[in-house]
Protein backbone atom coordinates (compact mmCIF):
# COMPACT_ATOMS: atom_id res chain seq x y z
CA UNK A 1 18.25 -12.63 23.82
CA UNK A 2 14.37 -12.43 22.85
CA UNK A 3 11.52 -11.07 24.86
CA UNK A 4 8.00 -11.28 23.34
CA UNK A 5 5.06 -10.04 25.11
CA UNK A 6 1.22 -10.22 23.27
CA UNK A 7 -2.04 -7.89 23.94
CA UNK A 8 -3.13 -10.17 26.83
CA UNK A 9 -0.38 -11.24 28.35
CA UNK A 10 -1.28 -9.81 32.34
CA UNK A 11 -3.83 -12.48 33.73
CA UNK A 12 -7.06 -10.34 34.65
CA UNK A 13 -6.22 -10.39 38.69
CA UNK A 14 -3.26 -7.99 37.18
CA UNK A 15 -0.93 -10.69 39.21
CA UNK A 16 1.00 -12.65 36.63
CA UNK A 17 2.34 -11.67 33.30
CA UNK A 18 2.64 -14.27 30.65
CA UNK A 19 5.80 -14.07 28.15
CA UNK A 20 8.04 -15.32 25.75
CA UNK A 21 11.89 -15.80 26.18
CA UNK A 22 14.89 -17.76 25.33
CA UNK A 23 17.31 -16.86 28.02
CA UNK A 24 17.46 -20.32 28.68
CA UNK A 25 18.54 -21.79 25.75
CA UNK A 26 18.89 -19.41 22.71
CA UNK A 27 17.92 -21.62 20.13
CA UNK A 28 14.63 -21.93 21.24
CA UNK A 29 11.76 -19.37 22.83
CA UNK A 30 9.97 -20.55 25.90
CA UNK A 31 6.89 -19.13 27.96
CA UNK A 32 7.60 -18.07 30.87
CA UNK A 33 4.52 -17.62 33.42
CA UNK A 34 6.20 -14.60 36.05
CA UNK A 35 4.23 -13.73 39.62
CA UNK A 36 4.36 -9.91 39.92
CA UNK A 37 4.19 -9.85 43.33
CA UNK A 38 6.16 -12.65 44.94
CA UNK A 39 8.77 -12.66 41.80
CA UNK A 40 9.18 -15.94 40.96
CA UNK A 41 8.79 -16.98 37.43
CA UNK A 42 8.37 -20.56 36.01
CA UNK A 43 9.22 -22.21 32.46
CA UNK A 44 5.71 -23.51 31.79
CA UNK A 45 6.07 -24.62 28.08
CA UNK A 46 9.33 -25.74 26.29
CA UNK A 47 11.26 -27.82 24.17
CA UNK A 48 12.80 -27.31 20.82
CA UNK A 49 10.57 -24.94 19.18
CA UNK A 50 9.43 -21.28 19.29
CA UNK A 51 6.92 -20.48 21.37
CA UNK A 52 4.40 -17.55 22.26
CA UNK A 53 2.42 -16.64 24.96
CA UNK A 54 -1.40 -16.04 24.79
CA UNK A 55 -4.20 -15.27 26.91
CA UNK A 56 -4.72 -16.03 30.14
CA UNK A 57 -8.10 -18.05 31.65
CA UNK A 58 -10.84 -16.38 33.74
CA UNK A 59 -9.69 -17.59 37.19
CA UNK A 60 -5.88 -17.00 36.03
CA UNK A 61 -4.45 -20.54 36.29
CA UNK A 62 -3.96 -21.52 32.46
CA UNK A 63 -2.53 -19.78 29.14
CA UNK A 64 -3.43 -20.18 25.82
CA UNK A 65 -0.23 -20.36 24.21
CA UNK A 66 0.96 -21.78 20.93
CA UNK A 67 3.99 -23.94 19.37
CA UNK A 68 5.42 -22.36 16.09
CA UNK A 69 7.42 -24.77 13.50
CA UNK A 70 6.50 -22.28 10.34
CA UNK A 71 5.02 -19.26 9.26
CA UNK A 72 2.00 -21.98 7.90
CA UNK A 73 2.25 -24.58 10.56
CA UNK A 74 1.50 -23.61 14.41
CA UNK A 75 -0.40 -25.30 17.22
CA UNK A 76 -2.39 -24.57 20.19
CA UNK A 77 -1.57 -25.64 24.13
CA UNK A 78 -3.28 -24.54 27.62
CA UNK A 79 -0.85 -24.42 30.00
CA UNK A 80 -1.60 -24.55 33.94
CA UNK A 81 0.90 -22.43 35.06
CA UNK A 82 1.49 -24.18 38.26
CA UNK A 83 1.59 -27.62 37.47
CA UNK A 84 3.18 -26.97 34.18
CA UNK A 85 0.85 -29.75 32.76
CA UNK A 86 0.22 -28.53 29.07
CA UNK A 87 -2.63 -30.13 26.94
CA UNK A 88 -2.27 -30.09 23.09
CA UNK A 89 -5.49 -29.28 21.72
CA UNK A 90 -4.45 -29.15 17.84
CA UNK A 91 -2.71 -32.08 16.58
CA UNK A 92 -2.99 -32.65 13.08
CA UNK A 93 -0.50 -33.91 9.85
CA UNK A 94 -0.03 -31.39 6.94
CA UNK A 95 0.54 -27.76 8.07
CA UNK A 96 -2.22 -25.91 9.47
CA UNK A 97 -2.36 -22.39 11.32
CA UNK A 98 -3.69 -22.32 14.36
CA UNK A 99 -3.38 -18.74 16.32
CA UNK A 100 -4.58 -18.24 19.61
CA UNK A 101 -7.12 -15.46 20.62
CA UNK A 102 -8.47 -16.18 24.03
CA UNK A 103 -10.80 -18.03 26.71
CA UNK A 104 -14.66 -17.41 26.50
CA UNK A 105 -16.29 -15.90 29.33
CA UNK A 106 -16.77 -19.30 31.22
CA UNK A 107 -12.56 -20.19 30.54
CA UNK A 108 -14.66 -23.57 29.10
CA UNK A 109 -13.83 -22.92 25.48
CA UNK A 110 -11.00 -20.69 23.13
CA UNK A 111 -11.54 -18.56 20.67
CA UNK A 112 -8.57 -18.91 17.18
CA UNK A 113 -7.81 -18.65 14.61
CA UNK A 114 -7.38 -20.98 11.70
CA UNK A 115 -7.18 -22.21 8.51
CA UNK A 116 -7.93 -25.80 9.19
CA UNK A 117 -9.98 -27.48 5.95
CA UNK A 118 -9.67 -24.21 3.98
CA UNK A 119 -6.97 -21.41 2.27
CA UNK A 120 -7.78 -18.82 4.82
CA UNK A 121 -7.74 -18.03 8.09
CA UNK A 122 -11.50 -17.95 9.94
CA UNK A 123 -12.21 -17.30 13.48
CA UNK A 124 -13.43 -20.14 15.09
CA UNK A 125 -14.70 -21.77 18.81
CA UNK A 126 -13.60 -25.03 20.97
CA UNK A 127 -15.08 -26.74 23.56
CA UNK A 128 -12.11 -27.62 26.00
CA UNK A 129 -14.15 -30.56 26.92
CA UNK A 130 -15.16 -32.38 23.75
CA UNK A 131 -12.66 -30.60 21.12
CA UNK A 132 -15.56 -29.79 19.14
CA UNK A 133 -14.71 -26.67 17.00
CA UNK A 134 -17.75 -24.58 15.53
CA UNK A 135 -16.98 -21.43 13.00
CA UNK A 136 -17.23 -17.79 14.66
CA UNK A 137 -16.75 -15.94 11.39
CA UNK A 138 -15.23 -16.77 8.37
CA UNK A 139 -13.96 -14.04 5.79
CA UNK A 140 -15.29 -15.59 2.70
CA UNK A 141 -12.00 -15.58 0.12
CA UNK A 142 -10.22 -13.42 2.49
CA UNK A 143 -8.06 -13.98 5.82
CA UNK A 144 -9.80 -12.52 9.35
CA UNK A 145 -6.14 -11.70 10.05
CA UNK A 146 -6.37 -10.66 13.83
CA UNK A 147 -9.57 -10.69 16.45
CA UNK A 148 -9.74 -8.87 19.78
CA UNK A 149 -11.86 -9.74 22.54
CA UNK A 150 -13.10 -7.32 25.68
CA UNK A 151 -12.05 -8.47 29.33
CA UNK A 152 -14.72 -10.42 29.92
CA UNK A 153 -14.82 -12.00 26.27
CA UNK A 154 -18.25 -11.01 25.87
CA UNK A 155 -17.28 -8.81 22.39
CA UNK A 156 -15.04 -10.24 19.60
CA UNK A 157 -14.24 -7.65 16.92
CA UNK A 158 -11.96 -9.06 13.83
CA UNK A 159 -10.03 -7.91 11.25
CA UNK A 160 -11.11 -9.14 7.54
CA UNK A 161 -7.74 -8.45 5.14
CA UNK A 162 -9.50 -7.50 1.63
CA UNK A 163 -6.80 -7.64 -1.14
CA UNK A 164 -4.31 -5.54 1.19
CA UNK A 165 -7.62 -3.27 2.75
CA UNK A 166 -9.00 -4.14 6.32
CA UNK A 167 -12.61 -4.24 7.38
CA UNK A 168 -13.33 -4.27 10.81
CA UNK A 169 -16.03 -6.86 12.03
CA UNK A 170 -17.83 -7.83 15.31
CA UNK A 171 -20.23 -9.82 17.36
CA UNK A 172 -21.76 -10.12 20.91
CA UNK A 173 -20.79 -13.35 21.99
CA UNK A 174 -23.54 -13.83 24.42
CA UNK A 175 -26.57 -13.11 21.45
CA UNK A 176 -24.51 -14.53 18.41
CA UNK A 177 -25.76 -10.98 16.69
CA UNK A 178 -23.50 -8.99 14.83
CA UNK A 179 -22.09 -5.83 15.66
CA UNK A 180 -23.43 -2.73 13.49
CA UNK A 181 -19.47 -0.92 13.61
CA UNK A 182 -19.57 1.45 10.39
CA UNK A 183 -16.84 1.30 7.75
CA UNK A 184 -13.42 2.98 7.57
CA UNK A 185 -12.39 4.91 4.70
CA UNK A 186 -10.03 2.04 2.35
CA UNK A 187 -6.82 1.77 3.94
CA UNK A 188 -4.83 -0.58 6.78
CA UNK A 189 -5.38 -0.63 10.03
CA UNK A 190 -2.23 -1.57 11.49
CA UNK A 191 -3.75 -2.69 15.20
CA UNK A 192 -6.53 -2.31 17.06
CA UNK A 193 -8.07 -2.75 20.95
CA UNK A 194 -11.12 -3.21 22.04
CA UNK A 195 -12.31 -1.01 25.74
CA UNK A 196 -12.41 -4.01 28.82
CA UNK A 197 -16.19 -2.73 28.59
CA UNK A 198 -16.54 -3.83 24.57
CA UNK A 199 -17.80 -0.56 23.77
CA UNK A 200 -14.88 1.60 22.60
CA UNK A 201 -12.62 0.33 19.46
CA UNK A 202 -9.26 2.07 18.80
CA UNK A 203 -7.61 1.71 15.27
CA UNK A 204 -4.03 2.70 14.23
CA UNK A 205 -5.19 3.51 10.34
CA UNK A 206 -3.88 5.16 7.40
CA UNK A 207 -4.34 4.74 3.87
CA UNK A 208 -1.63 5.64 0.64
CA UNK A 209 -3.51 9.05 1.32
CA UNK A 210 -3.36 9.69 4.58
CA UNK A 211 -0.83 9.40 7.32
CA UNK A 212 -1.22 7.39 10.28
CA UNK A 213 -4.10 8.62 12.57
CA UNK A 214 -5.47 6.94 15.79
CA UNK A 215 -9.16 6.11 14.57
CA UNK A 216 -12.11 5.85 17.55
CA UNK A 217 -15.68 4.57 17.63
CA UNK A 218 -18.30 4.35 20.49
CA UNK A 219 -20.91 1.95 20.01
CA UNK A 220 -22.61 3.53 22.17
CA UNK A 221 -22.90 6.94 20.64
CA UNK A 222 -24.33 6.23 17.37
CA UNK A 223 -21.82 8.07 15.81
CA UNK A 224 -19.09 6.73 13.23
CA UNK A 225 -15.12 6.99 13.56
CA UNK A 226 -13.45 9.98 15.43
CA UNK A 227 -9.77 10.80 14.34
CA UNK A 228 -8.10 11.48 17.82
CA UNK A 229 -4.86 12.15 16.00
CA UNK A 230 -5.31 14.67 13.13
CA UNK A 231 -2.25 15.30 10.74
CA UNK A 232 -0.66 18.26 11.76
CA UNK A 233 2.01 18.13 8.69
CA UNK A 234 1.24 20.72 5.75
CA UNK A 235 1.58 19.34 2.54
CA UNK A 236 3.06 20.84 -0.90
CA UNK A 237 -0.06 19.36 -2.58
CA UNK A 238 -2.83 16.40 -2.41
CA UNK A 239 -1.07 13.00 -1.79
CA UNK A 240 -1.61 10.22 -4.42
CA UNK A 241 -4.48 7.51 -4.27
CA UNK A 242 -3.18 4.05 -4.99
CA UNK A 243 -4.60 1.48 -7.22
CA UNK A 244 -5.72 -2.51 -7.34
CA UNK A 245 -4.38 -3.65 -10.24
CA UNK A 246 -3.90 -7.77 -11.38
CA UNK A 247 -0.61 -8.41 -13.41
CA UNK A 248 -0.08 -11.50 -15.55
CA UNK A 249 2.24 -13.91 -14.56
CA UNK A 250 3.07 -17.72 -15.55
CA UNK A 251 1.81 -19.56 -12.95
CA UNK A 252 -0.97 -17.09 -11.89
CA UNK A 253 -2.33 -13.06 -11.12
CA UNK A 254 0.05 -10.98 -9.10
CA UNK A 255 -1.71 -8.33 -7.04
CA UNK A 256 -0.13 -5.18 -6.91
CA UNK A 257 -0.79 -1.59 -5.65
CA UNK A 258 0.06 1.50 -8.08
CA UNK A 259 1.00 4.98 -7.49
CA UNK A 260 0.84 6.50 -10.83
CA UNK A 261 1.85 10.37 -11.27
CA UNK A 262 -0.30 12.57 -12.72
CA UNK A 263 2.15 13.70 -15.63
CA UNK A 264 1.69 13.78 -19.30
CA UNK A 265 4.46 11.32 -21.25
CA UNK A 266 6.42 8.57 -20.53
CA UNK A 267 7.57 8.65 -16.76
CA UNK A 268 10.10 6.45 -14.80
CA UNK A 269 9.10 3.66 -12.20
CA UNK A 270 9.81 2.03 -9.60
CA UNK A 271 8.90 -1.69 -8.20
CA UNK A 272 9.41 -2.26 -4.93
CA UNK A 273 9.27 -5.59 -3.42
CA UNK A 274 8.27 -6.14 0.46
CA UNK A 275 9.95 -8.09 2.55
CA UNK A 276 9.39 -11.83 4.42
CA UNK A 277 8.91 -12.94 1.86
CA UNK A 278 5.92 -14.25 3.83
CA UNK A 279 4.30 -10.74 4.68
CA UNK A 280 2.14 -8.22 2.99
CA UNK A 281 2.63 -4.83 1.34
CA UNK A 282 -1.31 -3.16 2.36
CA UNK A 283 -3.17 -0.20 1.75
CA UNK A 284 -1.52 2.35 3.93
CA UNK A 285 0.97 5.39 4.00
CA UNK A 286 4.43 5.10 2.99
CA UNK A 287 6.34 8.47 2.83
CA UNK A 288 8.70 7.20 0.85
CA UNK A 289 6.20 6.22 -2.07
CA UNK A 290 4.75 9.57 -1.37
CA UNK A 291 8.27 11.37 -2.00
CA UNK A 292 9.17 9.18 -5.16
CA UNK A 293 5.57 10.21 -6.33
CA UNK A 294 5.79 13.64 -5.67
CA UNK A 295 9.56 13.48 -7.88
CA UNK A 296 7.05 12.05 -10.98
CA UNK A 297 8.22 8.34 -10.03
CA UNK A 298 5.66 5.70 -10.40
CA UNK A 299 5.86 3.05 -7.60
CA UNK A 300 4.31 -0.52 -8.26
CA UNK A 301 4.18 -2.70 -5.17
CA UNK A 302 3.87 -6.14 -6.06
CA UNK A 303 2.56 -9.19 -3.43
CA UNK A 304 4.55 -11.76 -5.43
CA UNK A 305 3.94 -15.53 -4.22
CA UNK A 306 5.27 -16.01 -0.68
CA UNK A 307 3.28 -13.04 0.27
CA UNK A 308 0.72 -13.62 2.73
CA UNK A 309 -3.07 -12.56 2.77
CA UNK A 310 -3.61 -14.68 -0.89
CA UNK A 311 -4.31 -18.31 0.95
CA UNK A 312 -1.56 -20.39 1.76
CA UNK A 313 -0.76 -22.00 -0.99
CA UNK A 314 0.20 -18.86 -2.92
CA UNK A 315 2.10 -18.30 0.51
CA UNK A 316 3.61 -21.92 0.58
CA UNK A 317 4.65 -21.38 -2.94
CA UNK A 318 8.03 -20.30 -2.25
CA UNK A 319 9.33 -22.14 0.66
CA UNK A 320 12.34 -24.38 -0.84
CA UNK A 321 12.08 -21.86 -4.02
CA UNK A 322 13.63 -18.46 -3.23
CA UNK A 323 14.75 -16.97 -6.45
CA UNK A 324 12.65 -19.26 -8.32
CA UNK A 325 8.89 -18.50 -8.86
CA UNK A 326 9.92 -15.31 -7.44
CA UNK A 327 11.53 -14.30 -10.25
CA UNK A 328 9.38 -15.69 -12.63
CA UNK A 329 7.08 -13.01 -10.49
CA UNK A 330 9.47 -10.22 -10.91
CA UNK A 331 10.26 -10.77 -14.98
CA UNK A 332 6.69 -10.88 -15.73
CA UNK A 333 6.43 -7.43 -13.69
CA UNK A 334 9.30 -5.96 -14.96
CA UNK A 335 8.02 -6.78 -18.61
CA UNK A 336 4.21 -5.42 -17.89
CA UNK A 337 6.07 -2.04 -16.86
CA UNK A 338 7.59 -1.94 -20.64
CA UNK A 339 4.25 -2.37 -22.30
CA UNK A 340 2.78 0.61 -20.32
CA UNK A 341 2.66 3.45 -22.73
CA UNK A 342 2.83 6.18 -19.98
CA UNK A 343 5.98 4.32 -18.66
CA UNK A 344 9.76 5.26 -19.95
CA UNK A 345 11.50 1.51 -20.46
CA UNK A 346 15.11 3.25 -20.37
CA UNK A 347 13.68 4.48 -16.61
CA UNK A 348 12.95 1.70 -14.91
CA UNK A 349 14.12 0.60 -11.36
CA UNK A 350 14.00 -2.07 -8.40
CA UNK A 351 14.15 -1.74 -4.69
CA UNK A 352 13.80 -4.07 -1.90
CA UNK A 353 14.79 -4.70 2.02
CA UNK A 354 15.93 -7.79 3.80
CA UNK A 355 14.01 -10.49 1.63
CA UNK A 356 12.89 -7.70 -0.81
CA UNK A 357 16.78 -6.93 -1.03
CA UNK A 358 17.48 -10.72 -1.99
CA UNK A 359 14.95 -9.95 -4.41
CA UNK A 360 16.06 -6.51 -6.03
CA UNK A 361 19.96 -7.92 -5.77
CA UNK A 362 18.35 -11.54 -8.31
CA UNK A 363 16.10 -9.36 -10.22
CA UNK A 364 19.43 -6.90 -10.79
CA UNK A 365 21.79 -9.58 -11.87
CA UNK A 366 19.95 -12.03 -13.21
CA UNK A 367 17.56 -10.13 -15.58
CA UNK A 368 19.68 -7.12 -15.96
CA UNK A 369 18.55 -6.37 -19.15
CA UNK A 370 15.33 -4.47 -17.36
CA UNK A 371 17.11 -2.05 -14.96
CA UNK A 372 18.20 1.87 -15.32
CA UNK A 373 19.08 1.41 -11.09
CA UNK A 374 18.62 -0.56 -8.04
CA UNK A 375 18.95 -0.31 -4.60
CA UNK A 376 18.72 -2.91 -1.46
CA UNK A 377 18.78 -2.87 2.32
CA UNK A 378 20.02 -5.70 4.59
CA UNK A 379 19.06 -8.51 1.53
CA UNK A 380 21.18 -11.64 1.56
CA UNK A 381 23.01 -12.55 -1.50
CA UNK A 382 24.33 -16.08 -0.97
CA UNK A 383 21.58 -18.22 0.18
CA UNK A 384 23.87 -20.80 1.79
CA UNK A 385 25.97 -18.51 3.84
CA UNK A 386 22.70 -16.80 4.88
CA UNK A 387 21.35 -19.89 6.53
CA UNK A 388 24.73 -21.03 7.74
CA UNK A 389 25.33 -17.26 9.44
CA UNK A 390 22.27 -17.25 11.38
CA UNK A 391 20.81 -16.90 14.46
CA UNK A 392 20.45 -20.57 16.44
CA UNK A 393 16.47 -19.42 17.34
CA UNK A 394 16.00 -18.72 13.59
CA UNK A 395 18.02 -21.54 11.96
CA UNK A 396 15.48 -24.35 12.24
CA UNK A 397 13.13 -21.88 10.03
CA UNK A 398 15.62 -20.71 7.61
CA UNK A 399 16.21 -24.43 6.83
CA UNK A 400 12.57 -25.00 6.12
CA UNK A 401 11.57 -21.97 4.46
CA UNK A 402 14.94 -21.64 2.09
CA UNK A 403 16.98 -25.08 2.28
CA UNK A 404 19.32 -26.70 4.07
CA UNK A 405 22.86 -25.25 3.12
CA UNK A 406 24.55 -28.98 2.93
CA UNK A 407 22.16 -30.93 0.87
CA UNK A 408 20.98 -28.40 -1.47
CA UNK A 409 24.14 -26.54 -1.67
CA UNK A 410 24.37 -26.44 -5.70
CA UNK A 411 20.51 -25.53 -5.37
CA UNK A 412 21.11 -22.39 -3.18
CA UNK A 413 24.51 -21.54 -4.73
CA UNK A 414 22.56 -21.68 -8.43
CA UNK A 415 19.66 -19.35 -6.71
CA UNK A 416 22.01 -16.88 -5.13
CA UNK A 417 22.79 -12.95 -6.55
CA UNK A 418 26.05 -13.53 -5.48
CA UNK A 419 26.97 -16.19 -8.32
CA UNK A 420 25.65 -14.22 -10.83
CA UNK A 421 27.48 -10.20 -9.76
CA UNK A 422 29.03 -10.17 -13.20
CA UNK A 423 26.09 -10.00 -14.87
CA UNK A 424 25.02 -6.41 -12.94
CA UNK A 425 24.85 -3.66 -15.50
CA UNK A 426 23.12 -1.05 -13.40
CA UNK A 427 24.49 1.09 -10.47
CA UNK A 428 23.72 -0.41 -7.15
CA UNK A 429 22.64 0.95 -4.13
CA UNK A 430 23.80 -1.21 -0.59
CA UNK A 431 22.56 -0.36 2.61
CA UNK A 432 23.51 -2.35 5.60
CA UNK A 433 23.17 -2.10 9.78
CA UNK A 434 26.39 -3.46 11.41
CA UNK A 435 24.48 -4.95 14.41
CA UNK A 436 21.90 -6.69 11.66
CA UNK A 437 20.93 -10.18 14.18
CA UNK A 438 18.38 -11.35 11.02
CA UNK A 439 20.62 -10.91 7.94
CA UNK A 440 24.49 -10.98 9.16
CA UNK A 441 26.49 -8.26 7.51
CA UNK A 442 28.86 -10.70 6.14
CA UNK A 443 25.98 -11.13 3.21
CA UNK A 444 26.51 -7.19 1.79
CA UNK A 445 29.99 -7.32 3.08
CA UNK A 446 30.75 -10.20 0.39
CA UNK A 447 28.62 -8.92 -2.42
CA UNK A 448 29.98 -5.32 -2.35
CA UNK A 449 33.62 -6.68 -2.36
CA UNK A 450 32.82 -9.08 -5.40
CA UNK A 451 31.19 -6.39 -7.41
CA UNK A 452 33.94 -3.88 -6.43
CA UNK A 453 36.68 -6.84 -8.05
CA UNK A 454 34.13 -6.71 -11.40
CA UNK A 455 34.49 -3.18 -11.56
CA UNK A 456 30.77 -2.91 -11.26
CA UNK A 457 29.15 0.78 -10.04
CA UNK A 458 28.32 0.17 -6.02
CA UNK A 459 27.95 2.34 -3.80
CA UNK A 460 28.13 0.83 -0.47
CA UNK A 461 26.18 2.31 3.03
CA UNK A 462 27.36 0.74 6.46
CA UNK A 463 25.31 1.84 9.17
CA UNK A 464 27.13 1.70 12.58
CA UNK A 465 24.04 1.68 14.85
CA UNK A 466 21.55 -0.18 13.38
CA UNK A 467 20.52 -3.34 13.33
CA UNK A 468 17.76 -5.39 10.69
CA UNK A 469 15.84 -2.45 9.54
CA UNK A 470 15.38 1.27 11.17
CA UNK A 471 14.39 1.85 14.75
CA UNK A 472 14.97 5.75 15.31
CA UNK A 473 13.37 8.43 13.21
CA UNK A 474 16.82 9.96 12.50
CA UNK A 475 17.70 6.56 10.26
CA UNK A 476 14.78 5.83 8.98
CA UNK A 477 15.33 9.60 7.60
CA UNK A 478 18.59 9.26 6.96
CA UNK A 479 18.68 5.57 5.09
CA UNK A 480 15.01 6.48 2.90
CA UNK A 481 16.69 9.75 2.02
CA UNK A 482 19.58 8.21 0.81
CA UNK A 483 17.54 5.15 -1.51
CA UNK A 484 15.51 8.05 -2.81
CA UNK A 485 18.13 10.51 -3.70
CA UNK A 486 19.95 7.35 -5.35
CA UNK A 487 16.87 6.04 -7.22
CA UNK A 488 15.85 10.07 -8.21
CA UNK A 489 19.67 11.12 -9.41
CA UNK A 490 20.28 7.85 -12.04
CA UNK A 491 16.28 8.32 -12.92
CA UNK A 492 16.21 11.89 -14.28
């Protein structure tokens, strides 16, 4: 069972809460509009789809919610929570995004986000009445990836994603002049709020460079960003800067961010691929990259097509094509690592989780030629069982995004790490959580035992508590200590 609650999901009256559930019927996510003090709680938007919960109107009678059939393909409803009457105020043919932000001061118009007639996301403005739709901001080749209004929507500050980088934006809604909010060091910020009062901004941020700090800025002070959270963790040395670098691939540039050693020679390396596959590696602090680093490892973190923050149609690109322009991505990687001259081709390795893991496991044994070591977490090696094995709320997207497991069976099969585990020449690294709801543990489970029957070098982790990825410090700890030790011993 799912729960899903958003930044603005408690009407302004602090009496009803707004969320997202599938109690009901598992196979698909509802909202669910809930009266705090009498309660009672009402489906107000259904049907067979996944749906989330927005913000709620001034006088706390409609939500802004939205209908999701893809990762690129998402539309808007208000809701009125007591008739149930929902009005669709996005319809429209090819994919589009369309992600809700909020009501304007008057509850007359919304404020979203979309990429409607363009690659990107921009923030834009509709009249409830007429369905006219003016542009807010846009972020020029770049997606405004999240925007934040105050209570009484009288501030809107956005987030502008920059190649993996985030620059915080504003404007006063009631002059249409922009804010003057001064520029964070290059990094991520993970999330940010904006004070009820529009004059306080909070940022999680961190760079490669620097841990995770809760960043501050008072418009009203005239000063620039306090760090409220200060690192308290000493440090052997300086941690490593990464790098923008463009690598050559054949259907087009592959961004990618570079932690390079300082060392003298040729060193080992390590690509690790994000997973998704429709997500983003960005600009912030990894320990784990930091700990390879610090060991003389080089880590390149590629955004390979299917990653998001490049338009959507680099995103699009791999829907229906999992281990197909992927790996075109990953080959032409692999082979820019062996024409680096600081870079040891006998040393070279591949790591990835969940859809990274599909990809390390195809990179692994279908271009095994490239490989000193890998190492996955939770990936799924036969693409067919994976969609066939999974959750009934996820199922519809699997099918979309990867294939359907009956008509393009051969497709899947011929796509799959699983059909090719002879070919493995490296020693493999599985980790897997036993309670994994995302990618069932039936997926390592089968590719472990077929390797194992090859006589191929596995070494095979079963967590017993953890699901699809790490939720406690103690194995997140525990499951990056044991990929780096792996990666480090078979590197030396």
């Amino acid at each position: 069972m799912q729960h899903h609650l958003r930044a603005r999901s408690l009407s302004r009256d602090g009496r009803f809460l707004a969320y997202s559930a599938n109690h009901r019927d598992r196979a698909n996510v509802e909202v669910v509009a809930r009266d705090l003090r009498g309660g009672e709680e009402r489906t107000v938007l259904g049907g067979d789809a996944w749906h989330v919960a927005g913000d709620w109107s001034p006088d706390g009678r409609r939500v802004l919610a939205s209908r999701v059939q893809d990762n690129t393909d998402q539309d808007l409803f208000v809701v009125d929570v007591r008739t149930c009457e929902a009005v669709h105020l996005t319809p429209h043919q090819d994919d589009q995004k369309n992600l809700p932000v909020g009501f304007d001061a008057t509850g007359t118009s919304i404020y979203f986000l979309t990429d409607r007639g363009s690659e990107f996301l921009w923030l834009a403005k509709m009249d409830l009445r007429t369905r006219e739709v003016t542009t807010v901001a846009r972020g020029g080749a770049w997606d405004i990836l999240v925007a934040r209004l105050d209570r009484d929507a009288n501030t809107v500050v956005w987030l502008v994603n920059e190649d993996g980088c985030s620059r915080l934006q504003g404007m006063d809604l009631r002059s249409g002049e922009p804010l003057p909010l001064p520029s964070l060091e290059p990094g991520w910020v993970n999330d940010f709020i904006v004070s009820a009062d529009g004059r306080r901004i909070a940022a999680q941020w961190s760079s490669a460079a620097a841990p995770w700090s809760i960043r501050v800025h008072d418009r009203g002070s005239g000063a620039g960003w306090r760090d409220m959270h200060p690192t308290t963790i000493a440090f052997s040395g300086p941690l490593l800067r990464d790098e923008i670098i463009r690598i050559v691939a054949p259907r087009a540039e592959i961004p990618a961010m570079l932690l390079r050693p300082r060392a003298t020679g040729r060193i080992p390396l390590v690509l690790q691929i994000h997973g998704g596959p429709e997500d983003q590696d960005h600009r912030m602090y990894l320990a784990f990259r930091q700990y390879l680093a610090a060991h003389g490892v080089a880590v390149l973190v590629p955004n390979i097509h299917g990653s998001t923050g490049y338009g959507s149609s680099y995103q699009r690109a791999i829907h229906r094509d999992w281990g197909g322009i992927d790996l075109e991505d990953l080959e032409a990687l692999a082979r820019w690592a062996l024409r680096q001259d600081w870079v040891d081709p006998e040393r070279v390795a591949v790591y990835g989780g969940s859809y990274g893991g599909f990809a390390a496991l195809s990179a692994a044994t279908r271009l095994p030629r490239y490989w000193r070591v890998a190492a996955e977490a939770f990936g799924p090696s036969d693409l067919v069982t994976m969609i066939e094995g999974d959750a009934s709320s996820w199922r519809r997207f699997t099918r979309r995004w990867i294939g359907d497991p009956e008509r393009d069976a051969d497709k899947l099969h011929a796509r799959s790490p699983l059909t090719y585990a002879e070919n493995l020449r490296c020693p493999l690294l599985v980790l897997q959580g036993a309670n994994d709801p995302r990618v069932p543990k039936g997926e390592s489970d089968q590719m472990v035992k077929r390797l194992r029957e090859l006589g191929k070098d596995v070494t095979y982790i079963e967590q017993d508590h953890t699901g699809h990825g790490w939720t406690t410090r103690a194995a997140h700890r525990d499951a990056y200590g044991r990929i780096a030790d792996f990666l480090l011993q078979r590197l030396r």
